[in-house]
N, C-alpha and C. Protein backbone atom coordinates (compact mmCIF):
# COMPACT_ATOMS: atom_id res chain seq x y z
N UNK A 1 80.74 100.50 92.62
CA UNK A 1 81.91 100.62 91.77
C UNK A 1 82.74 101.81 92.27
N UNK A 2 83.90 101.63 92.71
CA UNK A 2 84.88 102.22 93.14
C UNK A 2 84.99 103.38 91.99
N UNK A 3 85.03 105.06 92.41
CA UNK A 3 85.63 106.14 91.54
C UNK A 3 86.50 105.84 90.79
N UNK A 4 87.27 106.35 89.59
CA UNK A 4 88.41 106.14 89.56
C UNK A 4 89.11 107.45 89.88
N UNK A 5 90.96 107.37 90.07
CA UNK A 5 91.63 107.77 90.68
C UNK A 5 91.70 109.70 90.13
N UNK A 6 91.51 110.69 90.95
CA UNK A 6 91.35 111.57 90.30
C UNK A 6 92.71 112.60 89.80
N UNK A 7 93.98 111.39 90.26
CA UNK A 7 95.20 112.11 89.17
C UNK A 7 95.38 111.45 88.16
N UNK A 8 95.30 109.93 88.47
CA UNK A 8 95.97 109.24 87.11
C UNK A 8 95.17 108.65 86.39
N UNK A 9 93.59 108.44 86.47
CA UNK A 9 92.76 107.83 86.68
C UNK A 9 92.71 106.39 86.26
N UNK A 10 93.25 105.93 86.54
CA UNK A 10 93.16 104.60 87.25
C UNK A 10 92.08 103.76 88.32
N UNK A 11 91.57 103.18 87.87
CA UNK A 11 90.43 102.06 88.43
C UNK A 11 90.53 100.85 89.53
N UNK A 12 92.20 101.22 89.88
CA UNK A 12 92.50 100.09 91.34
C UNK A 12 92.87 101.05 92.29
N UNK A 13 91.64 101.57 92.84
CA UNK A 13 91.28 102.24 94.42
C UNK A 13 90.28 101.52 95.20
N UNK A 14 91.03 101.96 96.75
CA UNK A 14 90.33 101.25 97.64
C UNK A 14 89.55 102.21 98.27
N UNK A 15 88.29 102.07 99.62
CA UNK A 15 88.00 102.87 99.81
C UNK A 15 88.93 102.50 101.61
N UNK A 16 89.11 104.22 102.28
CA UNK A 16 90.11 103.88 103.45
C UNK A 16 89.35 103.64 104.68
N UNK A 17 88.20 103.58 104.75
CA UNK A 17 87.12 103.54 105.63
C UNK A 17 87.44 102.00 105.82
N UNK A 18 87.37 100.83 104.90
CA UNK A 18 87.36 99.49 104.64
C UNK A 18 88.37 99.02 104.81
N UNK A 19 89.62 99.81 104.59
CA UNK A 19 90.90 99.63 105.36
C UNK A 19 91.29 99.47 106.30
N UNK A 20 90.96 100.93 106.98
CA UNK A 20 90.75 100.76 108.32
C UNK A 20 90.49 99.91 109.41
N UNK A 21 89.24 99.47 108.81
CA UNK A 21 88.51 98.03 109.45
C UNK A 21 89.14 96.72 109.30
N UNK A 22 89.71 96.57 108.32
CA UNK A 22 90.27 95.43 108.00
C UNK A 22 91.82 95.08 108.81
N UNK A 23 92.40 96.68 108.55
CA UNK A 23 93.75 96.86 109.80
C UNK A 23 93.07 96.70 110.76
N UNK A 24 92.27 97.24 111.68
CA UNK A 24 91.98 97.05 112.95
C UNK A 24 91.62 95.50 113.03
N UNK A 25 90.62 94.76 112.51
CA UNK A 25 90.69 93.59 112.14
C UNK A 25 92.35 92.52 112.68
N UNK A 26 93.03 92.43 111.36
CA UNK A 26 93.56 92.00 111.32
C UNK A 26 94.94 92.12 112.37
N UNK A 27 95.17 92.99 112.58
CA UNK A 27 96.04 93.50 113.57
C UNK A 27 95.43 92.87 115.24
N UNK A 28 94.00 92.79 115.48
CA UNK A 28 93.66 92.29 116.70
C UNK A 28 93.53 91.21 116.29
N UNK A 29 93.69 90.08 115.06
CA UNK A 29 94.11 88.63 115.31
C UNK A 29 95.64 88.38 115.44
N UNK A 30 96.06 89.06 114.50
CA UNK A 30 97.80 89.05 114.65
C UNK A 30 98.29 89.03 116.28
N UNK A 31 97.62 90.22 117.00
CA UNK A 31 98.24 90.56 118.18
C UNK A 31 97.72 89.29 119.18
N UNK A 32 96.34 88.86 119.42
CA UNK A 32 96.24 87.80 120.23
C UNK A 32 96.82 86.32 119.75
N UNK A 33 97.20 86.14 118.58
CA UNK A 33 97.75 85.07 118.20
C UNK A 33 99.10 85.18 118.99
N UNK A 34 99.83 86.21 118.36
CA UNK A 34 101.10 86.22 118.89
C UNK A 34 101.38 86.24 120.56
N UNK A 35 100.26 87.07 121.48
CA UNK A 35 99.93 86.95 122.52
C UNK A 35 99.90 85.44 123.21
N UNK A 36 98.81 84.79 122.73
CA UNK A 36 98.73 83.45 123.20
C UNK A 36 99.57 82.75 122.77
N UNK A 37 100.35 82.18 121.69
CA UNK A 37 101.53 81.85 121.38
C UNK A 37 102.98 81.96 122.17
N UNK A 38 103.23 83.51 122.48
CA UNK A 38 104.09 84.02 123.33
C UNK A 38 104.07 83.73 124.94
N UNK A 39 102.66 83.56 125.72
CA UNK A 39 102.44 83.02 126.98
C UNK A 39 102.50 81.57 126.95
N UNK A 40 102.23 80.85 125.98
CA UNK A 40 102.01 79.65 125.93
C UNK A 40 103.78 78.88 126.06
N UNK A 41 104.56 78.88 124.74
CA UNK A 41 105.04 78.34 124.57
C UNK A 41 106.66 79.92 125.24
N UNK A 42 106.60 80.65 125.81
CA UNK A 42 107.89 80.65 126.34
C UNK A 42 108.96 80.04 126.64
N UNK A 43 110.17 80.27 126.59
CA UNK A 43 111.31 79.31 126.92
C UNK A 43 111.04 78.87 128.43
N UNK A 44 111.06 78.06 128.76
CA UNK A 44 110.88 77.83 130.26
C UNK A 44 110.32 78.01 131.08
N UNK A 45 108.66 77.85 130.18
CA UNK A 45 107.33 77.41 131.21
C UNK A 45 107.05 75.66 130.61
N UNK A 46 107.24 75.56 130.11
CA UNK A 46 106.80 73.71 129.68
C UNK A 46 107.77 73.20 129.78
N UNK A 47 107.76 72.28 130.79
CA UNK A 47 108.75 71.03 130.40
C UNK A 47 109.39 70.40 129.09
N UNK A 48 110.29 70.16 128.51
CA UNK A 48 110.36 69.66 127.24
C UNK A 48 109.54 68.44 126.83
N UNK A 49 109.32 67.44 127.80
CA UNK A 49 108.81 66.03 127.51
C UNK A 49 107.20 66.56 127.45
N UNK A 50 106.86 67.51 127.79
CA UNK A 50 105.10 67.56 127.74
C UNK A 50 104.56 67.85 126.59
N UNK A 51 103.41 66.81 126.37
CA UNK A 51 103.20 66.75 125.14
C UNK A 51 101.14 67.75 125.25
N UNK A 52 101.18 67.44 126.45
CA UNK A 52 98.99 68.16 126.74
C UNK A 52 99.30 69.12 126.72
N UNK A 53 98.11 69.63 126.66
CA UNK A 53 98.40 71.13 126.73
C UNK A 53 97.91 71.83 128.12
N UNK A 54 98.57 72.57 128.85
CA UNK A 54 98.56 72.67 130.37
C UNK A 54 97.18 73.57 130.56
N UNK A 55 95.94 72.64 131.14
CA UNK A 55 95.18 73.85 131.60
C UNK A 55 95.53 74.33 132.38
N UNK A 56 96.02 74.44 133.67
CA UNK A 56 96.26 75.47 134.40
C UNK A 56 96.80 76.49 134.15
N UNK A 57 97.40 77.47 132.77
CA UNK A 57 97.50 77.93 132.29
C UNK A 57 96.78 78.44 131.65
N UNK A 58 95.40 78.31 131.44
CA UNK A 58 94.41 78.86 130.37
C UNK A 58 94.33 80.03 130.74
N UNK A 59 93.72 80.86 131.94
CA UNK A 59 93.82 82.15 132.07
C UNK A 59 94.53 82.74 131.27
N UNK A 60 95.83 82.54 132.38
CA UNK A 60 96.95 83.57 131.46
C UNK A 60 97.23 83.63 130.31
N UNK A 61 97.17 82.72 129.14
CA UNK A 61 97.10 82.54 127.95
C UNK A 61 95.85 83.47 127.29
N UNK A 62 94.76 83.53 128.06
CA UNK A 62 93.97 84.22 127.73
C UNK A 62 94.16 85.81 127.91
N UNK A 63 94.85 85.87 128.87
CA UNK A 63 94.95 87.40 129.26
C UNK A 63 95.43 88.08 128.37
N UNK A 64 96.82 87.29 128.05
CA UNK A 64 97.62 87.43 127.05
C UNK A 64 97.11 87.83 125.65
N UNK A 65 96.29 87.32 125.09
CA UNK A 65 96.12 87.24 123.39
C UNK A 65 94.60 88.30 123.87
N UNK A 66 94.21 88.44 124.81
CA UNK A 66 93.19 89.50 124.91
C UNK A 66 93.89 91.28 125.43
N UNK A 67 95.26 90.93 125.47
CA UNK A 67 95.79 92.96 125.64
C UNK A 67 96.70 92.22 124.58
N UNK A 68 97.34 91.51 123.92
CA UNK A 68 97.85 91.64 122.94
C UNK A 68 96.71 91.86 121.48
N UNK A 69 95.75 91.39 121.51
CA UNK A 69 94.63 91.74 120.59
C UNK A 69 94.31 93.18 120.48
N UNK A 70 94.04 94.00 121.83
CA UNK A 70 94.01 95.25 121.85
C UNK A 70 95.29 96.24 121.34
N UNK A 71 96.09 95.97 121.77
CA UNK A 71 97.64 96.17 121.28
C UNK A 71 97.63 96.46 119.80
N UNK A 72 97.19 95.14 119.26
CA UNK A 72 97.48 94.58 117.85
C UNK A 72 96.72 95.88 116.72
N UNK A 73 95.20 95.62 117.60
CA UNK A 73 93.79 96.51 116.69
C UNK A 73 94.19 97.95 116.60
N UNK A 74 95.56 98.60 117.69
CA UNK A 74 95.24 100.17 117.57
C UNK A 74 96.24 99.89 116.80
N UNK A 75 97.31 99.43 116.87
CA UNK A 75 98.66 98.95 115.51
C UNK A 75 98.48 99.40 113.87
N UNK A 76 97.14 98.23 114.20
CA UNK A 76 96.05 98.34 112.68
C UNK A 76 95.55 99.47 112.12
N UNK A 77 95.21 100.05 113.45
CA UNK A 77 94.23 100.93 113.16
C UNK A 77 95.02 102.41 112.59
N UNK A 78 96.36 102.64 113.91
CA UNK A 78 97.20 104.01 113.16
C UNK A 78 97.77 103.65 111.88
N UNK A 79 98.01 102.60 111.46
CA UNK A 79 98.89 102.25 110.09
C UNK A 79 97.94 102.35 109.31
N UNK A 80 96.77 102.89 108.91
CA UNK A 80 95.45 103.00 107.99
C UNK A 80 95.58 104.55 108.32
N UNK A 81 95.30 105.18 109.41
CA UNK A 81 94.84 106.48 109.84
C UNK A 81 95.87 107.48 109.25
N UNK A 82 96.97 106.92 109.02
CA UNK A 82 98.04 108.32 108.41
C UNK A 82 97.72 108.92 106.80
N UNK A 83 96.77 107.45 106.21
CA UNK A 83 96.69 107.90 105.27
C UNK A 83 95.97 108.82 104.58
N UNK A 84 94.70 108.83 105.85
CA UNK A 84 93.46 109.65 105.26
C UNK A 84 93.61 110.61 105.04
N UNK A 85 93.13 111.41 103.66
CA UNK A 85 93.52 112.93 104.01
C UNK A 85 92.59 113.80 104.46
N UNK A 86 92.55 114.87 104.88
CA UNK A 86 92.22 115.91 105.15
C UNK A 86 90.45 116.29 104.53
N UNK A 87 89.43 116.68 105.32
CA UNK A 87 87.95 116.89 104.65
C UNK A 87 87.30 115.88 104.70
N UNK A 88 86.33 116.67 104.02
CA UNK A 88 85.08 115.49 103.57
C UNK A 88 85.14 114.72 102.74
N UNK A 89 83.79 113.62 103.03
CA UNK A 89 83.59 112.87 102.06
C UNK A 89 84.05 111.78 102.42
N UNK A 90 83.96 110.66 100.66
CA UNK A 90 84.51 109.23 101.43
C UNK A 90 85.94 109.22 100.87
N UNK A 91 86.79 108.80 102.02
CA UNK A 91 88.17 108.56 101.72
C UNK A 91 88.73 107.47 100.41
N UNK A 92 89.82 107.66 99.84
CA UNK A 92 90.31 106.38 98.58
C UNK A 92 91.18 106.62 98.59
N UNK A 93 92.15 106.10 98.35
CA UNK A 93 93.24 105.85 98.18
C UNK A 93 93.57 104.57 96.66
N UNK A 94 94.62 105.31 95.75
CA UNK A 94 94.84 104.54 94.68
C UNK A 94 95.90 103.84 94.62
N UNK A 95 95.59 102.50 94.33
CA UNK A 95 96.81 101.56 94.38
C UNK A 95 98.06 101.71 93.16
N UNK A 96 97.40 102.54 92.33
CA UNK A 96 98.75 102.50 90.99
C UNK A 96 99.11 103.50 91.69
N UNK A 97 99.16 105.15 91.98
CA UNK A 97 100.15 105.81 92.34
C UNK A 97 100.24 106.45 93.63
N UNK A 98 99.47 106.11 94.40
CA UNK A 98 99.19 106.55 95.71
C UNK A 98 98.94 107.32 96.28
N UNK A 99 98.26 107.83 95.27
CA UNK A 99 97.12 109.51 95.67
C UNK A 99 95.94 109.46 96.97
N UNK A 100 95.43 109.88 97.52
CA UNK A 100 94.69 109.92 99.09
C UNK A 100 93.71 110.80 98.13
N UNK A 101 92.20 110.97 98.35
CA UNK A 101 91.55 111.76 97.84
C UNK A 101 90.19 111.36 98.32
N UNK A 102 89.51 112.73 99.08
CA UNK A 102 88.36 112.32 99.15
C UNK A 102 87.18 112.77 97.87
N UNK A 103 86.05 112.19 98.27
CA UNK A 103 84.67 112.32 97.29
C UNK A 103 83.31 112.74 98.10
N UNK A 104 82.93 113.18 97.49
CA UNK A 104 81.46 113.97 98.24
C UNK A 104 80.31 113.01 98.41
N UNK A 105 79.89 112.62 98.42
CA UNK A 105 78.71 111.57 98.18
C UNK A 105 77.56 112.10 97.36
């Protein structure tokens, strides 16, 4: 059970550790999606009439959504990291007013 918030106290806090992970997460699917998407379907690598999907292309498609994945995960990862504050303990952050606060264990 999540603390509650130690200005307003309020009971919808997250912890930023889980954040973190979840930005890094999500940010390295975002980035290889958009990666492989972006190598794939460029303006003027496919013919218009082609309907298969070109293996000879698989590499690069792969290359692609694997440094755009990396790309994506540190994206994730600084947009979590600004929030943490300062010390010990476990990080939270509260969703009603947006206090940063750590806890001791």
């Amino acid at each position: 059970m999540p603390p509650p918030c130690s200005r307003c106290v309020s009971q919808r806090v997250i912890n930023l550790e889980t954040a973190r992970t979840l930005g890094t997460a999500t940010g390295a699917l975002a980035g290889s999606l958009k990666g492989a998407y972006a190598a794939l379907y460029s303006p003027g690598r496919l013919p218009p009439s082609s309907s298969q999907f070109p293996l000879n292309r698989v590499a690069v498609v792969a290359m692609a959504a694997a440094s755009s994945g990396i790309a994506g995960a540190a994206a994730g990862y600084q947009m979590v990291q600004h929030l943490f504050p300062p010390g010990e303990g476990s990080p939270w952050l509260c969703l009603g007013c947006g206090h940063a606060f750590r806890l001791l264990d």
